[in-house]
N, C-alpha and C. Protein backbone atom coordinates (compact mmCIF):
# COMPACT_ATOMS: atom_id res chain seq x y z
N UNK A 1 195.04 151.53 -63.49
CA UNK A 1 194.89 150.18 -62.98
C UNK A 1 193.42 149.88 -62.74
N UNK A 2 192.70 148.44 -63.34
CA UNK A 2 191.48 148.38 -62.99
C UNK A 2 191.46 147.29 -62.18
N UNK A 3 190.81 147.66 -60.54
CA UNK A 3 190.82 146.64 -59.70
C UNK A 3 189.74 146.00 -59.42
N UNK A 4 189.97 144.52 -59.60
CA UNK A 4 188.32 143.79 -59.10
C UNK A 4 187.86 143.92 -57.82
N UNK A 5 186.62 143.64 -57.89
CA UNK A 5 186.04 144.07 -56.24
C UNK A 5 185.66 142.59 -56.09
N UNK A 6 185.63 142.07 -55.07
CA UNK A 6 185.20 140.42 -54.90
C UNK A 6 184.61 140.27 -54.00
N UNK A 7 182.97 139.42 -53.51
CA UNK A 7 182.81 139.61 -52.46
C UNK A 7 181.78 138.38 -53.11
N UNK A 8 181.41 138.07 -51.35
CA UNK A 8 180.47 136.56 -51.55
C UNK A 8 178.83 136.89 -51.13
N UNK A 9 178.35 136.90 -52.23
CA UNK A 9 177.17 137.20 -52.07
C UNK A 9 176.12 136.45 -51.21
N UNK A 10 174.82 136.37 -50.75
CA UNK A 10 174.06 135.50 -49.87
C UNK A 10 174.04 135.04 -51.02
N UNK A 11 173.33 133.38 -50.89
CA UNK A 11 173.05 132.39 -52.07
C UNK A 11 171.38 132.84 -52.50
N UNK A 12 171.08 133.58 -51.57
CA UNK A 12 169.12 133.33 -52.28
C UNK A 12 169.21 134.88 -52.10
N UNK A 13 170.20 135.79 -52.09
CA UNK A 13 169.80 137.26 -52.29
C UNK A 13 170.79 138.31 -52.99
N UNK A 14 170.40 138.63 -54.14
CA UNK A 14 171.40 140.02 -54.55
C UNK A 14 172.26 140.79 -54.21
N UNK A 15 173.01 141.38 -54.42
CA UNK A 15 173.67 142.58 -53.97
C UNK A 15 173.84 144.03 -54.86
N UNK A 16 173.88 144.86 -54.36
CA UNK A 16 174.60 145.99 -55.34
C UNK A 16 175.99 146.25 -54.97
N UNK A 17 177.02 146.94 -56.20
CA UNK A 17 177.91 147.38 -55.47
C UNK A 17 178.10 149.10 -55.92
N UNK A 18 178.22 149.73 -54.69
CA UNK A 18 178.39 150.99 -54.80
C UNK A 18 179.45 151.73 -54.94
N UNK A 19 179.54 153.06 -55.28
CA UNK A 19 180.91 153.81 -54.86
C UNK A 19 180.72 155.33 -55.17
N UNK A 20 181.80 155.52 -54.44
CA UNK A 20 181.95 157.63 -54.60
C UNK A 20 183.50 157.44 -54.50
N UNK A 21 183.80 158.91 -54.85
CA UNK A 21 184.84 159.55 -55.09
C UNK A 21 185.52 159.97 -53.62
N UNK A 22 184.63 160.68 -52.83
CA UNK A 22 184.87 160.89 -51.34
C UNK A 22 184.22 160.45 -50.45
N UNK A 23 184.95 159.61 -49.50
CA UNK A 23 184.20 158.68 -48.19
C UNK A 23 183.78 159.21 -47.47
N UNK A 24 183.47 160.57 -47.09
CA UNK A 24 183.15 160.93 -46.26
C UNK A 24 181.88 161.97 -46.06
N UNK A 25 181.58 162.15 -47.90
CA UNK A 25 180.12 163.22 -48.25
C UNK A 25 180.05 162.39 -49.80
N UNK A 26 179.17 162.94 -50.22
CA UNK A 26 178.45 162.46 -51.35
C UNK A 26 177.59 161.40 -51.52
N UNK A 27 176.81 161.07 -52.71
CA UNK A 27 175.91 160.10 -52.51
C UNK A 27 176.67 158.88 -52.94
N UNK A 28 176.30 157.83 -53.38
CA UNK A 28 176.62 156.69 -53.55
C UNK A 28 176.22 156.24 -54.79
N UNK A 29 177.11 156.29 -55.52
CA UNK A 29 176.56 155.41 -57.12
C UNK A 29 176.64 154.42 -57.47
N UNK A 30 175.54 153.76 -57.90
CA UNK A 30 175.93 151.95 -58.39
C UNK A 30 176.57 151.90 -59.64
N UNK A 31 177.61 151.17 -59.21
CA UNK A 31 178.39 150.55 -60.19
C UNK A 31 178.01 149.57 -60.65
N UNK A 32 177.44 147.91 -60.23
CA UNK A 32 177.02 146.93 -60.46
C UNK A 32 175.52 146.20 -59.38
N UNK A 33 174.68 145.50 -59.98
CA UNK A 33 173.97 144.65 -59.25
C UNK A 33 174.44 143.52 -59.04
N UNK A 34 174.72 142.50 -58.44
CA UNK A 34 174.90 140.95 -58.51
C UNK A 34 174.16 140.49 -58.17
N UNK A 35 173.48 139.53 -58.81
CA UNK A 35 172.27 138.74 -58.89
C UNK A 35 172.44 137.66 -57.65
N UNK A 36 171.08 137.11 -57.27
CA UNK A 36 171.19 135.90 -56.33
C UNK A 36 171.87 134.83 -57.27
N UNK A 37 172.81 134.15 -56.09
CA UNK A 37 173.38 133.08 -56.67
C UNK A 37 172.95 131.87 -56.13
N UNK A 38 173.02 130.41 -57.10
CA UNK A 38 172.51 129.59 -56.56
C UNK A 38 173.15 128.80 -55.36
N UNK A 39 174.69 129.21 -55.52
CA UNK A 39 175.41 128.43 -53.97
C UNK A 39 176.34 129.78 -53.56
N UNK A 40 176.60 129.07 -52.94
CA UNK A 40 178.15 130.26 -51.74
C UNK A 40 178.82 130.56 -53.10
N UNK A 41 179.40 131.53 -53.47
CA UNK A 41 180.03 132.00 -54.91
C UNK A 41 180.94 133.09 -54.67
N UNK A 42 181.91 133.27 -55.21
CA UNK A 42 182.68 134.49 -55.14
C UNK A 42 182.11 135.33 -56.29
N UNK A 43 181.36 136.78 -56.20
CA UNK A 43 181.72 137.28 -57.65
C UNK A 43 182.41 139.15 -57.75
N UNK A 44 182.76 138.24 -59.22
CA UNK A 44 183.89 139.29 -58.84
C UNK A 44 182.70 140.46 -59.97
N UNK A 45 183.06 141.87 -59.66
CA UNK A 45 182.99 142.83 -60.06
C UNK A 45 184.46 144.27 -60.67
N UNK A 46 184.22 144.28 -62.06
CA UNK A 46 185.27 145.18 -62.15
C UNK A 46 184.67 146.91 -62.43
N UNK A 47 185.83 147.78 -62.02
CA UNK A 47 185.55 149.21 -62.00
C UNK A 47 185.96 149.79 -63.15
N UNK A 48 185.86 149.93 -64.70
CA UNK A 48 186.58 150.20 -65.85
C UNK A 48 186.97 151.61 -65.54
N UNK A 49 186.18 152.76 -64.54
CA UNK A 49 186.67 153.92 -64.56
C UNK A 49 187.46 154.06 -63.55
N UNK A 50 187.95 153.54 -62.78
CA UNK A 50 188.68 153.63 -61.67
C UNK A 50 190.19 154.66 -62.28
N UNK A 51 190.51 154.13 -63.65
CA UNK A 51 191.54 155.10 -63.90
C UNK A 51 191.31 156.10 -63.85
N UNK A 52 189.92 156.92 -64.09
CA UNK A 52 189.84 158.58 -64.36
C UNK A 52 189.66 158.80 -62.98
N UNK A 53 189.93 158.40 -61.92
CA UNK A 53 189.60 159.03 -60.90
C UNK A 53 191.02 158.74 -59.64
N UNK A 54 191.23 160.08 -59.00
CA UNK A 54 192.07 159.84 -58.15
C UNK A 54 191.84 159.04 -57.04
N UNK A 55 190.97 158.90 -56.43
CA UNK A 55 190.59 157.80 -55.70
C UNK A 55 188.64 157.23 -55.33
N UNK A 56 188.44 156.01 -55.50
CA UNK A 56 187.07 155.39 -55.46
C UNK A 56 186.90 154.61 -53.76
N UNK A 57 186.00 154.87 -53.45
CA UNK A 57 185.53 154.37 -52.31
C UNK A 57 184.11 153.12 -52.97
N UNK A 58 184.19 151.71 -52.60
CA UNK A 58 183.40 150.94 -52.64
C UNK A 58 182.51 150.47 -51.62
N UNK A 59 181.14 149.88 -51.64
CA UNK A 59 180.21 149.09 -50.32
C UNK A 59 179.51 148.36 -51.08
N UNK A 60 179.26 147.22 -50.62
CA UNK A 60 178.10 146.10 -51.13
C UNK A 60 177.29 146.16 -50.46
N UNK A 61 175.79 146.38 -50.33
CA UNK A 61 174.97 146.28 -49.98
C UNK A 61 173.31 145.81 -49.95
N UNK A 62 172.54 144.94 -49.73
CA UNK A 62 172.25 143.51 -50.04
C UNK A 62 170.73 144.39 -49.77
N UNK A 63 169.60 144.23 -50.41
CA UNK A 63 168.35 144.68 -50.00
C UNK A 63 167.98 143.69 -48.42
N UNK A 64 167.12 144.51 -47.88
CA UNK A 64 166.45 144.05 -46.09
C UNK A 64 165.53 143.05 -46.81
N UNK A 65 165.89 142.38 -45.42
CA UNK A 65 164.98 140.51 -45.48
C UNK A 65 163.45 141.28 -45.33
N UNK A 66 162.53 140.72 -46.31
CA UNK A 66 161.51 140.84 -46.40
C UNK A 66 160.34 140.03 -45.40
């Protein structure tokens, strides 16, 4: 099953979206960037490997206000 990840990005700032295999050690791999958008936007992101894996842990996380 490939599940979308959906989340509303700031309008004037990026996001990445991350993930691991175990929530509780390992590092964090990007799966996707999402670009600044020009208004309030939903975007969606999909995981194509989510099938090879018994379970994925996701986080969005937005670079610090400069």
């Amino acid at each position: 099953m490939v599940s979308p990840i959906r989340q509303q990005p700031h309008p004037e700032r990026g996001s990445s979206v991350l993930f691991r295999t175990n929530l509780t050690s390992g590092l964090w791999d990007k799966l996707a960037d999402v670009p600044a958008q020009s208004t309030n936007s939903t975007a969606h992101v999909t995981d194509p490997a989510v099938t090879n894996s018994p379970q994925r842990f996701y986080r969005v996380v937005a670079p610090p206000w400069s």
